[in-house]
Each structure stands twice: as structure tokens, then as C-alpha cells.
C-alpha atoms as a PDB file:
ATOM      1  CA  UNK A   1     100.290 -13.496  27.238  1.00  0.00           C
ATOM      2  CA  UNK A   2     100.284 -15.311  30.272  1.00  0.00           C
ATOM      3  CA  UNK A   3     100.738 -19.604  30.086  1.00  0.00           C
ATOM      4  CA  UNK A   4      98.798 -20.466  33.098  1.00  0.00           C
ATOM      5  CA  UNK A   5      94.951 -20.495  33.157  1.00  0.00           C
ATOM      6  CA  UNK A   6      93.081 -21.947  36.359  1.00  0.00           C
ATOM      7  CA  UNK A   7      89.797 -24.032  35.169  1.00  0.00           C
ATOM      8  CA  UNK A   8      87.698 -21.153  35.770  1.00  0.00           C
ATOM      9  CA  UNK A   9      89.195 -19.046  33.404  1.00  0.00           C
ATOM     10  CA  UNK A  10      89.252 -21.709  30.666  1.00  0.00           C
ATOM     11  CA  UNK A  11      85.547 -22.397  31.913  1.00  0.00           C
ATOM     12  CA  UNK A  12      84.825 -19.017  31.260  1.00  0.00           C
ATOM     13  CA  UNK A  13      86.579 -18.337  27.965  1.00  0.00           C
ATOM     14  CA  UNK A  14      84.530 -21.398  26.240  1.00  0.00           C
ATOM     15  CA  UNK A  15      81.528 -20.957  27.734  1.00  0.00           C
ATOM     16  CA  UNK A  16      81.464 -24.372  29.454  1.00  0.00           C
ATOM     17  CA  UNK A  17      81.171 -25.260  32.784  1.00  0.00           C
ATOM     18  CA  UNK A  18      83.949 -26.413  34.957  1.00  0.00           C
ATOM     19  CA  UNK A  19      81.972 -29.925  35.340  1.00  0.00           C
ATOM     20  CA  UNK A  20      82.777 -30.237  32.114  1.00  0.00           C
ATOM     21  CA  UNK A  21      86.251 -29.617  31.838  1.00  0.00           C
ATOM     22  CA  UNK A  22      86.796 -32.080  35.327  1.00  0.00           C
ATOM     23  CA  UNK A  23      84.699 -34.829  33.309  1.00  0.00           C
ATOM     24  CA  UNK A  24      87.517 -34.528  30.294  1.00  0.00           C
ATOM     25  CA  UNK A  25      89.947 -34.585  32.903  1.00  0.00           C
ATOM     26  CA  UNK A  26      88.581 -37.821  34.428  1.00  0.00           C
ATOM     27  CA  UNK A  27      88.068 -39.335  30.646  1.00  0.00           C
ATOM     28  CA  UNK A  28      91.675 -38.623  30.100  1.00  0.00           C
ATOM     29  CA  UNK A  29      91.237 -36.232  27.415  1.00  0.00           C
ATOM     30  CA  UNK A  30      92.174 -33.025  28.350  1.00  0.00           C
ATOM     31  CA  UNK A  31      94.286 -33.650  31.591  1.00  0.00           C
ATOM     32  CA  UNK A  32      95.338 -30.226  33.497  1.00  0.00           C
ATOM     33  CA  UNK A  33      98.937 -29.410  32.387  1.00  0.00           C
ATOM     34  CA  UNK A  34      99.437 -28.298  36.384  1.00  0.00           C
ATOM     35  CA  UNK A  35      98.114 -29.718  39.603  1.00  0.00           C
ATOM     36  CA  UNK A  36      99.119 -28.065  42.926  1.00  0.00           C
ATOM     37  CA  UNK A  37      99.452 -30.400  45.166  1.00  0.00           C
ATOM     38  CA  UNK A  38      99.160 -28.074  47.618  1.00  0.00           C
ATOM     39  CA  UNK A  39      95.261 -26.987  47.120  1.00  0.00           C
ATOM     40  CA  UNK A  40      94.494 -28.869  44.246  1.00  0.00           C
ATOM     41  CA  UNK A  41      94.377 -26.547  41.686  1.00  0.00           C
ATOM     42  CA  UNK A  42      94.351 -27.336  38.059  1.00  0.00           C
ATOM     43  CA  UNK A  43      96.321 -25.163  35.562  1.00  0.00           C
ATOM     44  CA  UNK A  44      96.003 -25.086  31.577  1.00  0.00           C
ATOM     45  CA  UNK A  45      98.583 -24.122  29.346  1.00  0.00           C
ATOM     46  CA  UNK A  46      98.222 -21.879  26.091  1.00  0.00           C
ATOM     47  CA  UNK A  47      98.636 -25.071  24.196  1.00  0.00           C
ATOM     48  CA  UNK A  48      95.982 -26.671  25.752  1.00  0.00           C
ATOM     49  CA  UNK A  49      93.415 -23.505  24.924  1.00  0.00           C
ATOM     50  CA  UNK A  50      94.009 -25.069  21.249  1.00  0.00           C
ATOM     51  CA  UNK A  51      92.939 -29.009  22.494  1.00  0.00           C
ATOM     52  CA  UNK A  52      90.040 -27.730  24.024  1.00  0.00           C
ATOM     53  CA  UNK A  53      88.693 -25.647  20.927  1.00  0.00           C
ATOM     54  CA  UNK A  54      89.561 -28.529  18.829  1.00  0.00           C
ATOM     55  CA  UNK A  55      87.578 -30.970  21.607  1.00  0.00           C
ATOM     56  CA  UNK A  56      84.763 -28.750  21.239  1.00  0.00           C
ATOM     57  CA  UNK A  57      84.623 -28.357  17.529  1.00  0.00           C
ATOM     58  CA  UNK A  58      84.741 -32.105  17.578  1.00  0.00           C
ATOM     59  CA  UNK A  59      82.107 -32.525  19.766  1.00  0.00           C
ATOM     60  CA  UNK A  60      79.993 -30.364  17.687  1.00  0.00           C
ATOM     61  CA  UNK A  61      80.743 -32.596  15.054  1.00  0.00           C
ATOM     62  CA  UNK A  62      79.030 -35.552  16.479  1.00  0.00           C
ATOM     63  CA  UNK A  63      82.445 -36.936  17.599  1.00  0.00           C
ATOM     64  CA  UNK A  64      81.773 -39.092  20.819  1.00  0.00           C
ATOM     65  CA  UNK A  65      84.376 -38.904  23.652  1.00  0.00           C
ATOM     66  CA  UNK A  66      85.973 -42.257  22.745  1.00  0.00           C
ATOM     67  CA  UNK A  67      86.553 -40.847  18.727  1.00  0.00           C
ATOM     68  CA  UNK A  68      87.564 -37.111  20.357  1.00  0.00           C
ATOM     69  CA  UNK A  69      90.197 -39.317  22.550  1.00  0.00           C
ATOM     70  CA  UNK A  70      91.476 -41.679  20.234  1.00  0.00           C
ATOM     71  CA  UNK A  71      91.590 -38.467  17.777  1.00  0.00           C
ATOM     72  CA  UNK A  72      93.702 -36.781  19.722  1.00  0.00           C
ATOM     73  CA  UNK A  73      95.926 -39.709  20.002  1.00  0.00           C
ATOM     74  CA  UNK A  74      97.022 -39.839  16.329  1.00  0.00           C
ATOM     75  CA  UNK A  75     100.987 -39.245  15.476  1.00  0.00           C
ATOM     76  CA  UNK A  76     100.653 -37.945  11.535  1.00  0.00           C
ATOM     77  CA  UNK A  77      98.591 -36.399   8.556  1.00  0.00           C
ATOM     78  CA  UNK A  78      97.625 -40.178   7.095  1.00  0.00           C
ATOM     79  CA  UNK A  79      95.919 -41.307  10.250  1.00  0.00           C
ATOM     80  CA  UNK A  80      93.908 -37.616  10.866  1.00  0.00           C
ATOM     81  CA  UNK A  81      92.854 -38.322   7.200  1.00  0.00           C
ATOM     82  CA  UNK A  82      91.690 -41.805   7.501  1.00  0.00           C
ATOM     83  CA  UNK A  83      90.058 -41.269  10.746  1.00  0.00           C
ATOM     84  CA  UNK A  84      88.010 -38.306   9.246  1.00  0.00           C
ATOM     85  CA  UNK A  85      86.964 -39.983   5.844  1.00  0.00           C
ATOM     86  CA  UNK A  86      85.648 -42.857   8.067  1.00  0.00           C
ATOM     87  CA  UNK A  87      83.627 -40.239  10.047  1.00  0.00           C
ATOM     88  CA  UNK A  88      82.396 -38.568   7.324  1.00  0.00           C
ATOM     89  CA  UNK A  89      81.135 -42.038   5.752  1.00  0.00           C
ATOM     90  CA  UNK A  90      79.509 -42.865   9.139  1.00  0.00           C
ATOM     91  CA  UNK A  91      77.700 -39.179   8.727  1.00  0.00           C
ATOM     92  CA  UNK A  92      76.978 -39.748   5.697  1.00  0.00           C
ATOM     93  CA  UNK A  93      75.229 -43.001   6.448  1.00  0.00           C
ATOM     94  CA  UNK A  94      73.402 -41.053   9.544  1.00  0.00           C
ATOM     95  CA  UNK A  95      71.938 -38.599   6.946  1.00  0.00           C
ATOM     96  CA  UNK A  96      70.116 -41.068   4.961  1.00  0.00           C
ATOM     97  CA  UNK A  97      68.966 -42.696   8.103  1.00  0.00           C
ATOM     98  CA  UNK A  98      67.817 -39.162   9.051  1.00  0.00           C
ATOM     99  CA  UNK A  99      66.226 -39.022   5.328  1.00  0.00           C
ATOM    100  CA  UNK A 100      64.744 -41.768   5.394  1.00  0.00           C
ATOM    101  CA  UNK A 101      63.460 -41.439   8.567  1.00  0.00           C
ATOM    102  CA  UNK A 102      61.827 -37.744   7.671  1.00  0.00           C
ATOM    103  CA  UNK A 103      60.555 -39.399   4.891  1.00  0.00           C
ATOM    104  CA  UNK A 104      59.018 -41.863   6.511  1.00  0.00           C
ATOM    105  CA  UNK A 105      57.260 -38.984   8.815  1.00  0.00           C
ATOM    106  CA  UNK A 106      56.094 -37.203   6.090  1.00  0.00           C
ATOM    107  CA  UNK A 107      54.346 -40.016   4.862  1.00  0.00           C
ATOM    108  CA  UNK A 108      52.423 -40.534   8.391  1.00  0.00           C
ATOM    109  CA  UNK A 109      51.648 -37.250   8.198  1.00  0.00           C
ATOM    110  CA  UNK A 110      50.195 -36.912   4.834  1.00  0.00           C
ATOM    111  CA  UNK A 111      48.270 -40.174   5.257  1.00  0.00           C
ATOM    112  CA  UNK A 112      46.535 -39.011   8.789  1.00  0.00           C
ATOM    113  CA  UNK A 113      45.511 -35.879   6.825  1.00  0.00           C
ATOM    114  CA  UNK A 114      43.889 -37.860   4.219  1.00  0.00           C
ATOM    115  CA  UNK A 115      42.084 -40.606   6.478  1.00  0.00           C
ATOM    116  CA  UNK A 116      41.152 -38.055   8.916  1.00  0.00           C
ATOM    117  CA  UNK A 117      39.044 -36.100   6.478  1.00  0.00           C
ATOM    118  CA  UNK A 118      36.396 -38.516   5.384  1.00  0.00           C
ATOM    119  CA  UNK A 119      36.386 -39.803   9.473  1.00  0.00           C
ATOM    120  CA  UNK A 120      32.424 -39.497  10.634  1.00  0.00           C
ATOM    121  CA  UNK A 121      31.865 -42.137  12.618  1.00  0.00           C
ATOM    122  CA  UNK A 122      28.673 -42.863  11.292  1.00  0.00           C
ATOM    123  CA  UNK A 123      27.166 -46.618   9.720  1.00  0.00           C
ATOM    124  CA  UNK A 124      26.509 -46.196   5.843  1.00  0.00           C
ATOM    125  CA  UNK A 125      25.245 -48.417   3.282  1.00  0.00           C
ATOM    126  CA  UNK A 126      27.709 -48.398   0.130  1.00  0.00           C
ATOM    127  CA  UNK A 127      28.880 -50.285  -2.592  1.00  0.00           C
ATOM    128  CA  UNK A 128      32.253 -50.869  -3.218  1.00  0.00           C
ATOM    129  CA  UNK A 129      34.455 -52.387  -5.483  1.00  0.00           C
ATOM    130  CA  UNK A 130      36.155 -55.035  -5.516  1.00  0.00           C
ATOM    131  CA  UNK A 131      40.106 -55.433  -3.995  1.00  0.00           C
ATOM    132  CA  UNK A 132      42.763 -57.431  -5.576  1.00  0.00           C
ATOM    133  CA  UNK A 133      45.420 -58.177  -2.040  1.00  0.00           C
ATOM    134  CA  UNK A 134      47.297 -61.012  -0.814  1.00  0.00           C
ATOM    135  CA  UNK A 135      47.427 -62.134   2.769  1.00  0.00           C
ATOM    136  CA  UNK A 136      48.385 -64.352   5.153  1.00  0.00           C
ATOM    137  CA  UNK A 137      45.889 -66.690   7.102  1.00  0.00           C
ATOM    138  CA  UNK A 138      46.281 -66.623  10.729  1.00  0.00           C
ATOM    139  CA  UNK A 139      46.427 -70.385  12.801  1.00  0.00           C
ATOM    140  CA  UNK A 140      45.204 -68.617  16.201  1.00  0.00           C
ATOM    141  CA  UNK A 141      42.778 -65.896  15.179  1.00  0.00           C
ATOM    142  CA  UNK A 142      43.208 -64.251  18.778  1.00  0.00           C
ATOM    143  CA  UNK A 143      46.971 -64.558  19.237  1.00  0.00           C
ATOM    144  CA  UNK A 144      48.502 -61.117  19.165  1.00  0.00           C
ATOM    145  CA  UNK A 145      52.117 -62.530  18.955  1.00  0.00           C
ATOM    146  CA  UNK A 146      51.044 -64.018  15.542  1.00  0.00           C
ATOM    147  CA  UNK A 147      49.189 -60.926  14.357  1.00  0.00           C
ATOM    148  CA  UNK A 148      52.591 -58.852  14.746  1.00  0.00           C
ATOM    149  CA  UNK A 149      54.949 -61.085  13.096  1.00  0.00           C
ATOM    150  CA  UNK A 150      52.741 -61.409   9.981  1.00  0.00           C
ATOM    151  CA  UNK A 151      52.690 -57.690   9.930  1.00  0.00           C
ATOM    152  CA  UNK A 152      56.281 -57.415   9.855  1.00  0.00           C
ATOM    153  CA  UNK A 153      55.946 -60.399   6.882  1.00  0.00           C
ATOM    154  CA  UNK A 154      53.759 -57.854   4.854  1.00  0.00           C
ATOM    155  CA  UNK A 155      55.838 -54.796   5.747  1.00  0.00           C
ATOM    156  CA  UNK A 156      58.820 -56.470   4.174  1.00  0.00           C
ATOM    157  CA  UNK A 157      56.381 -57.670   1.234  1.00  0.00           C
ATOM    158  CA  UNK A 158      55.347 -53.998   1.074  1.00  0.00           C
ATOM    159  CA  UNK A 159      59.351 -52.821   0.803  1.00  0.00           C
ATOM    160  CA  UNK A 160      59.870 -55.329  -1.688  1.00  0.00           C
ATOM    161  CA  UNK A 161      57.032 -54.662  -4.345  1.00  0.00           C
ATOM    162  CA  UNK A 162      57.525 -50.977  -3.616  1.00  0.00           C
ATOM    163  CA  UNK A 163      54.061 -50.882  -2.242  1.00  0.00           C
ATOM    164  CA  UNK A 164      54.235 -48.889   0.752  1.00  0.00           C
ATOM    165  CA  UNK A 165      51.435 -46.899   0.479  1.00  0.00           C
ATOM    166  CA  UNK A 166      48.898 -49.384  -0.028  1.00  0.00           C
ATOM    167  CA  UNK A 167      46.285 -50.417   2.292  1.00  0.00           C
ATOM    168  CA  UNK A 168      46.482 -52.735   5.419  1.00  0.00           C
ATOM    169  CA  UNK A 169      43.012 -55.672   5.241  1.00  0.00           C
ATOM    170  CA  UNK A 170      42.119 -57.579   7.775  1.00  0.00           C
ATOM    171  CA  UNK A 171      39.318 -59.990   8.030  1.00  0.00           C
ATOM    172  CA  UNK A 172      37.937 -60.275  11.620  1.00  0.00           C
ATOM    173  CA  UNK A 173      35.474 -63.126  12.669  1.00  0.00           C
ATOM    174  CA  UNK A 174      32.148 -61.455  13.508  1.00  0.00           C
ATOM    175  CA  UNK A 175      30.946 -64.559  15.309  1.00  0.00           C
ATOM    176  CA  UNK A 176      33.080 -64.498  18.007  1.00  0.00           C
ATOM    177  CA  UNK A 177      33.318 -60.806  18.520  1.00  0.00           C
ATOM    178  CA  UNK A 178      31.722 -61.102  22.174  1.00  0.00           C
ATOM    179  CA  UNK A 179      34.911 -61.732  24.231  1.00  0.00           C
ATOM    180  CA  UNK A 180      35.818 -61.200  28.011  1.00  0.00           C
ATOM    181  CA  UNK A 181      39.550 -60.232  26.622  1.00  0.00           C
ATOM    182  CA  UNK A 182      38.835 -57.394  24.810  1.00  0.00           C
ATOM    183  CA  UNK A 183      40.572 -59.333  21.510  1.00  0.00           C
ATOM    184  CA  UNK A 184      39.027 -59.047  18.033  1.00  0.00           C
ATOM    185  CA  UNK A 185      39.327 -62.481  16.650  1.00  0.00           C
ATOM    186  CA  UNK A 186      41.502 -61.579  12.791  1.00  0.00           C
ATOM    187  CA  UNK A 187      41.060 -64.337  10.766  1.00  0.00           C
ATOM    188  CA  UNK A 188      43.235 -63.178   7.638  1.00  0.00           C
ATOM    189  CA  UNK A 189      46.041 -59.988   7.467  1.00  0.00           C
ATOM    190  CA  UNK A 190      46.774 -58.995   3.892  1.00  0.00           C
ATOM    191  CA  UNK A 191      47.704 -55.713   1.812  1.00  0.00           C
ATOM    192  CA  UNK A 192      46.126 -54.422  -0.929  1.00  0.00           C
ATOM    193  CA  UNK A 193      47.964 -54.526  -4.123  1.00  0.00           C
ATOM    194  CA  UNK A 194      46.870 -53.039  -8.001  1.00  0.00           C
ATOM    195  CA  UNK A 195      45.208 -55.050 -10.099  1.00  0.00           C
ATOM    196  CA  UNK A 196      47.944 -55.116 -13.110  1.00  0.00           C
ATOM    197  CA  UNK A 197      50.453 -56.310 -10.666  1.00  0.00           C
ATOM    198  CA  UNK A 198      50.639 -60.387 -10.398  1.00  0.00           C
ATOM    199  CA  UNK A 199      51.852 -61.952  -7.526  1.00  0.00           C
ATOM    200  CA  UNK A 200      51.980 -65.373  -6.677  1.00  0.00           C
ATOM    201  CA  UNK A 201      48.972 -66.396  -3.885  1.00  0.00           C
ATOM    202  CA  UNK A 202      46.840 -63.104  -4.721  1.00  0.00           C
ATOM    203  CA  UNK A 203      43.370 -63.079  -4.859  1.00  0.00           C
ATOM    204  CA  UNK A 204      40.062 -60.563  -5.190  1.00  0.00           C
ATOM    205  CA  UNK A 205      38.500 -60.150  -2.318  1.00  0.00           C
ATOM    206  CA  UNK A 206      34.742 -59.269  -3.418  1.00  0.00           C
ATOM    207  CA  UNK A 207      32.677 -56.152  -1.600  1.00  0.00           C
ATOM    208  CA  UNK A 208      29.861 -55.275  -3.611  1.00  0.00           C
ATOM    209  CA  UNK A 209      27.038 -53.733  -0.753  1.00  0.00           C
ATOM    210  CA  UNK A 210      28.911 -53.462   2.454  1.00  0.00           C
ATOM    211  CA  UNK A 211      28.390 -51.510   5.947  1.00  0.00           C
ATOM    212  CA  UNK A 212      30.997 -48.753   6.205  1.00  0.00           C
ATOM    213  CA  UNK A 213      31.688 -47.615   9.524  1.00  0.00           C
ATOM    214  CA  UNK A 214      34.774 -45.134   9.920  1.00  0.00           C
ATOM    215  CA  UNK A 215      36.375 -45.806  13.080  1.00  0.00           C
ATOM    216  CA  UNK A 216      38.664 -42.765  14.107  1.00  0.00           C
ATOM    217  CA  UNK A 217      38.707 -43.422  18.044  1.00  0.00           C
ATOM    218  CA  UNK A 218      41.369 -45.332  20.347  1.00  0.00           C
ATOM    219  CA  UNK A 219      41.870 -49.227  19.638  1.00  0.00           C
ATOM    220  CA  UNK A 220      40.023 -49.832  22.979  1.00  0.00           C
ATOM    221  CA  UNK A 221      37.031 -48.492  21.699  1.00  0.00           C
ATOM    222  CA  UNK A 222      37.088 -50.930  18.778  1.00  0.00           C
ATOM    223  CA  UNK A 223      35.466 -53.720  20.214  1.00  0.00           C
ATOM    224  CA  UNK A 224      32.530 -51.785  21.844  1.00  0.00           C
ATOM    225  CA  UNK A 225      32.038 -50.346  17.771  1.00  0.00           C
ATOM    226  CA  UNK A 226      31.754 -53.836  16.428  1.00  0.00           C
ATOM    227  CA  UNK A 227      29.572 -54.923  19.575  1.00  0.00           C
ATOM    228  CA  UNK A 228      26.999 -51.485  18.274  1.00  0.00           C
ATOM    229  CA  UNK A 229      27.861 -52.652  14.382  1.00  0.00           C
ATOM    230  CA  UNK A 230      25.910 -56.089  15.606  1.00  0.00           C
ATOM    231  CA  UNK A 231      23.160 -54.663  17.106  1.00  0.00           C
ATOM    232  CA  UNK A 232      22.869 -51.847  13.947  1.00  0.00           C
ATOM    233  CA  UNK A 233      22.358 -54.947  12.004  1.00  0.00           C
ATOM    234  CA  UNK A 234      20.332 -57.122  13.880  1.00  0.00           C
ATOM    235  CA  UNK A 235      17.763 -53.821  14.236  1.00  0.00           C
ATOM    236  CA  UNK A 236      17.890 -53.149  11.013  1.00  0.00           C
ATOM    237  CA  UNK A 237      17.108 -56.966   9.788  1.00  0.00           C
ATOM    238  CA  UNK A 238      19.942 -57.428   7.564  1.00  0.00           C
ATOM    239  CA  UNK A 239      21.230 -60.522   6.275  1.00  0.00           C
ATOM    240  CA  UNK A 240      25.394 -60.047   6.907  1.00  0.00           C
ATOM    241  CA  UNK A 241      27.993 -61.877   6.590  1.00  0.00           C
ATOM    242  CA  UNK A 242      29.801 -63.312   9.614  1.00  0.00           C
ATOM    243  CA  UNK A 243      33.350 -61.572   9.011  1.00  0.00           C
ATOM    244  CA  UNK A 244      34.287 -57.646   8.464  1.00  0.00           C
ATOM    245  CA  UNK A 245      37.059 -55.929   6.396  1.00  0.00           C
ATOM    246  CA  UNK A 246      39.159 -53.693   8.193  1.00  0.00           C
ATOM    247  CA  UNK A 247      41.222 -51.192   5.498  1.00  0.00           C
ATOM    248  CA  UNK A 248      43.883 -49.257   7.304  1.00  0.00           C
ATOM    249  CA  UNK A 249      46.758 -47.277   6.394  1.00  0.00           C
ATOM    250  CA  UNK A 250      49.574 -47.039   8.471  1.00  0.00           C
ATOM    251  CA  UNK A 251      48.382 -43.918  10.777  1.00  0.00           C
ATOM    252  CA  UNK A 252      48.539 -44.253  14.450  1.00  0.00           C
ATOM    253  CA  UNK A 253      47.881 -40.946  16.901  1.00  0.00           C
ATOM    254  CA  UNK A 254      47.233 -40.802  20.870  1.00  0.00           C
ATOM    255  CA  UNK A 255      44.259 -40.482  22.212  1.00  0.00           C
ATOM    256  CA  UNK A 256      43.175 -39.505  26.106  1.00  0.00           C
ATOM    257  CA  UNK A 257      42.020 -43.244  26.016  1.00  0.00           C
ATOM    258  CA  UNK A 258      45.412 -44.511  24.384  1.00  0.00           C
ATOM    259  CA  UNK A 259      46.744 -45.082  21.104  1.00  0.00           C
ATOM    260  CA  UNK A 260      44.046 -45.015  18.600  1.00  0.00           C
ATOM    261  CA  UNK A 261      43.861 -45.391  14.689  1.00  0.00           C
ATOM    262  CA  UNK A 262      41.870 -44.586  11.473  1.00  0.00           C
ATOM    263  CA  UNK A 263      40.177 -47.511  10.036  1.00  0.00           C
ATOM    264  CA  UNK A 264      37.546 -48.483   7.560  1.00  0.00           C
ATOM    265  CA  UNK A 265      35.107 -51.262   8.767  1.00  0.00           C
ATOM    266  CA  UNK A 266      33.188 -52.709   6.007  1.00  0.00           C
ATOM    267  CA  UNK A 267      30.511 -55.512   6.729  1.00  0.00           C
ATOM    268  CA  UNK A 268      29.075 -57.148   3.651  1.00  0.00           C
ATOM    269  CA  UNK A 269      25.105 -57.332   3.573  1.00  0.00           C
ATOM    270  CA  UNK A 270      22.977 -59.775   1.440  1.00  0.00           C
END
């Protein structure tokens, strides 16, 4: 068995390309054992057949460079030990991430299936009852900036109460829905929560005969909806109330038009 291999041989035998064994060369982690100085070439020993496999297992691992390198640094049996128990934690730690994360997906998924079903885009008459929710009362009704950070107050509201499948509300002012910005002025952001469950600031936010309109379209579209929910009601001579209820889950898709969403619009009628 011959104890010379030139970098297209080792190349060859892993499968790799020699790019990649002149990048670990230039990382200082698997230097050539030979360099002729005479053309340049780079020779592998026998020994060095053994780093590589154990660079590439490594890698395959989810070691990064740095870990692979300061890996193959280590003098004893304690230090290979402790540096693989901490790697294993850190995987470990990456698979409930990953969990979690699947989890979270699975959830989306489930929840577009469900809203998307009942999705006609059509104005109805219905009665509804009643929500018990809790919310949070926006200063600037038209200041996006605001809007986000009291979602992020009610997602972490959500995580506490373990109440993450309950329902987005928002209350939008009706009044001044005719806007050159394209903004829907919210008035109030809450989250549905059951009725047995008591927490401080709650309330019941009262439906009874409503205008349902199921909005399934891109969030662009949204004003233009509440500009034809106005003129629905103003043809049809009802008496409404100058605010709608938006109830959303949390179910986003992409639409030619942009990112869109499935929401209820209720508008309560005297």
C-alpha cells in the first residue's frame, strides 16, 4: 500500500472535490503532508486518509469547521469526551428547536385548513354570540409600529395562559375607513380567551346581529372590502355601528397580489 496520494486521488476516493480539500488546506485543517516545491503538488499520507474520513463524518454531524479544527486539536480521551457531550447537548437543544418549530407548522397548517373551508366571500346577516377577550387599546389607531408591538404583547400573553390557539380581535374604526394611505384605522387588538378563565382587565365583547363578511384575499384588498362593506350597508338602510370586529387566527399565505390572510369581519347592525 502505497503512502503518497496526490489530491486527486484523495478527491476521488471520498467523493469530494479537490476545492474542497484546498479550502481545508487553507482553514488549516487538513494541511497536505507533502508540497513539491517544484510544481506545487500536494501529497497525503495514509494517515491522513483517516483525518479526512473523520473530517467528513464530522461534518456530517453538523460539526462546523471551527469545532472539526479545534476537534482535531485535542491531546486525550477526557477532552474528545467533553467536547462531544457538549455537542450532543447543543443537538439536543437544536432538536427541540426543530420540534418546536414543526410543531409550530403543523399548527399553521391545520388552522389554514380550517379557516379556508367556511371562506365565501360573501356579506351575511348572523347572530353571534357573545366573546369573553382581553386587549390592549391602541394611542395612534393608524400607527403600524404600535400595532406590531402589541401583537408581540398578546403573543407572549397567549404563551403564558397556554392559549395559543385562540383567536386574534381587532376593533377597526369604521368612520375613518376612507384613507389616502391605504391604513385601516385599529382602535383595540385583543385575543379571545374562554369564558371560565379569569384574567385581570377582561371583558365581553357583545355581538348579537352582526354583518359577516369572510375575507380570504391579500391584505391590500382589505380596505377596498370595507370601502364595499359601507356601501352594502348604506344600500341596504341599516343602522350599524361605527367600528368592525376582525377574528383571525394566525394563518398567513401568498397571494399573486402579496401576502394575504383569512379573516372574519363582523359589523354589528341595530
Amino acid at each position: 500500500m502505497k503512502n503518497k496520494y496526490k489530491i486527486s486521488e484523495l478527491a476521488k476516493i471520498f467523493n469530494i472535490s479537490r476545492q474542497t480539500l484546498l479550502f481545508y488546506h487553507k482553514k488549516d485543517i487538513l494541511v497536505p503532508n507533502i508540497i513539491d516545491k517544484s510544481n506545487g503538488y500536494r501529497y497525503y499520507t495514509i494517515e491522513q486518509i483517516w483525518d479526512l474520513l473523520l473530517i467528513l463524518t464530522l461534518k456530517k454531524a453538523g460539526f462546523s469547521l471551527d469545532e472539526i479544527k479545534k476537534f482535531g486539536n485535542l491531546k486525550n480521551y477526557n477532552e474528545n469526551i467533553l467536547f462531544l457531550e457538549k455537542k450532543v447537548k447543543e443537538v439536543e437543544e437544536r432538536i427541540k428547536e426543530l420540534k418546536k418549530s414543526k410543531k409550530e407548522l403543523i399548527k399553521r397548517i391545520e388552522n389554514l385548513k380550517e379557516f379556508s373551508v367556511e371562506f365565501e366571500n360573501k356579506i351575511e346577516i348572523q347572530e353571534k354570540k357573545n366573546i369573553k377577550w382581553i386587549y390592549y387599546e391602541l394611542k395612534n389607531s393608524k400607527d403600524e409600529i404600535e400595532m406590531i408591538s402589541l401583537y408581540e404583547k398578546l403573543n407572549k400573553m397567549m404563551k403564558k395562559y397556554n392559549l395559543e390557539e385562540s383567536s386574534y380581535i381587532t376593533i377597526t374604526d369604521l368612520k375613518d375607513i376612507e384613507n389616502e394611505n391605504n391604513i385601516i384605522p385599529v382602535l383595540k387588538i385583543g385575543m379571545e380567551i374562554p369564558y371560565e378563565m379569569n384574567i385581570k382587565g377582561s371583558e365581553v365583547l357583545e355581538l348579537n346581529k352582526v354583518l359577516e363578511i369572510k375575507f380570504n384575499s391579500s391584505y391590500n384588498n382589505l380596505l377596498k372590502t370595507y370601502q364595499d362593506v359601507k356601501k352594502y350597508i348604506k344600500e341596504k338602510n341599516y343602522q350599524s355601528s361605527n367600528y368592525s370586529i376582525e377574528i383571525s387566527k394566525n394563518v398567513t399565505f401568498s397571494t399573486e397580489e402579496g401576502v394575504g390572510g383569512l379573516i372574519k369581519i363582523l359589523v354589528p347592525i341595530i
